[in-house]
Protein backbone atom coordinates (compact mmCIF):
# COMPACT_ATOMS: atom_id res chain seq x y z
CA UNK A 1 -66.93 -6.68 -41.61
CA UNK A 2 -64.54 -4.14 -42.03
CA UNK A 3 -64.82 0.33 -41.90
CA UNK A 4 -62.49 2.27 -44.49
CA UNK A 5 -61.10 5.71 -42.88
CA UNK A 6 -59.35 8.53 -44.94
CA UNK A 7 -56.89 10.39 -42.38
CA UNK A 8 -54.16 13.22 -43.67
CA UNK A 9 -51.15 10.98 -43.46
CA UNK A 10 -52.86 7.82 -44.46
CA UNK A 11 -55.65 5.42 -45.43
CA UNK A 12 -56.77 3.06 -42.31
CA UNK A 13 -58.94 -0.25 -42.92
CA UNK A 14 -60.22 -2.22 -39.47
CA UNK A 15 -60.93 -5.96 -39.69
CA UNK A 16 -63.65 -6.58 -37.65
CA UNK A 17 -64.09 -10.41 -36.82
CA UNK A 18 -67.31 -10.83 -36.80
CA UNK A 19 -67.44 -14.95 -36.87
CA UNK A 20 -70.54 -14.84 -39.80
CA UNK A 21 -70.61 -18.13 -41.57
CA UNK A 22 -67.68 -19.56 -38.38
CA UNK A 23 -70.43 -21.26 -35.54
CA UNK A 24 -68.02 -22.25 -33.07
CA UNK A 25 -64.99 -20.90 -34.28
CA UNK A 26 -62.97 -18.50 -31.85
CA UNK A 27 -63.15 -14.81 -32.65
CA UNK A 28 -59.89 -12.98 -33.19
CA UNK A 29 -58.98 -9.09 -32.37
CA UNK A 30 -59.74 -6.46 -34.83
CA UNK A 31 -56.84 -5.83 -37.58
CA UNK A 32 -55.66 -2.20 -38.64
CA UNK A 33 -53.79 -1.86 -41.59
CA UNK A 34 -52.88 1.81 -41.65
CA UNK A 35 -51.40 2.62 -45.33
CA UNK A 36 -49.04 5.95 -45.24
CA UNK A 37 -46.98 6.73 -48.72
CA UNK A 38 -43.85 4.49 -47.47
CA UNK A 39 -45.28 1.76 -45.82
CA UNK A 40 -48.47 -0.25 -44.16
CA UNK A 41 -48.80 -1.30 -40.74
CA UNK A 42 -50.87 -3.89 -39.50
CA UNK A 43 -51.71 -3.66 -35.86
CA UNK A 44 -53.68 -6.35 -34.03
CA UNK A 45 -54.44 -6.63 -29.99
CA UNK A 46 -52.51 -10.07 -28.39
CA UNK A 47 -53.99 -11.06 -25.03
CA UNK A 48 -51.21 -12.90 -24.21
CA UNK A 49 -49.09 -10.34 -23.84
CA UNK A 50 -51.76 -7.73 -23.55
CA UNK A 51 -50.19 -5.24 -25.78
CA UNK A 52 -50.61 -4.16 -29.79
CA UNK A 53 -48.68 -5.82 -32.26
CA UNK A 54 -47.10 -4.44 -35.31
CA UNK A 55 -45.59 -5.22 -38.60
CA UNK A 56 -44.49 -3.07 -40.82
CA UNK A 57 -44.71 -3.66 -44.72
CA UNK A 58 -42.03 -2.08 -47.06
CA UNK A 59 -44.46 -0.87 -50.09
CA UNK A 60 -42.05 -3.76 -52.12
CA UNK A 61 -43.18 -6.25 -49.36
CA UNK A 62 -46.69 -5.04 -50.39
CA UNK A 63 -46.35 -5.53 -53.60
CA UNK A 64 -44.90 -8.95 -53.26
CA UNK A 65 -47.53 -10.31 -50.51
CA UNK A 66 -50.30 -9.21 -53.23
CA UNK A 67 -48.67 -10.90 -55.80
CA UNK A 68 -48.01 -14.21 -53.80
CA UNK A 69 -51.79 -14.34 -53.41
CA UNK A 70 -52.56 -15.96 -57.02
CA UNK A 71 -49.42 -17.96 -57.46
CA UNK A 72 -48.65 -21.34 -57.10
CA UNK A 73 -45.97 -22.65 -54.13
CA UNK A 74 -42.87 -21.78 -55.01
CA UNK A 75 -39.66 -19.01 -54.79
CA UNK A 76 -40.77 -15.33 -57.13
CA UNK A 77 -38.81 -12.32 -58.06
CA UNK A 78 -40.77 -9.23 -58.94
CA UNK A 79 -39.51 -7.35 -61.71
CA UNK A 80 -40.88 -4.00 -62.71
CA UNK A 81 -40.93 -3.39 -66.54
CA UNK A 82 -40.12 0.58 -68.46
């Protein structure tokens, strides 16, 4: 499950784990991935430590993870074309 929110600064998306389709399996924290015009967070609750973490994504890094998603193991360099 997951809720879309428009905000001024930026567009935030909440992973909800929910388990469906996981019997058994151990729920994890929700995930926010705020996007802003330079970069995306994701934010996620760590009861070990009991505090939020964060990483940010350059809008490059973005761009690269996306990419990475549909290829095959190995090393990539993005090039942009015009």
């Amino acid at each position: 499950m997951f809720t879309i929110e428009h905000e001024f600064d930026a567009t935030v998306i909440t992973l909800v784990d929910d388990g469906e389709g996981e019997a058994g399996v151990r729920l994890q924290e929700d995930v926010t991935i705020s996007a802003f015009a330079e970069c995306v967070t994701v934010v996620q609750y760590d009861a070990r430590t009991d505090r939020e973490q964060t990483v940010t994504l350059s809008m490059a890094q973005l761009r690269d993870l996306a990419a990475a998603l549909d290829l095959p193991e190995g090393v990539y360099k993005l090039e942009t074309r015009g």
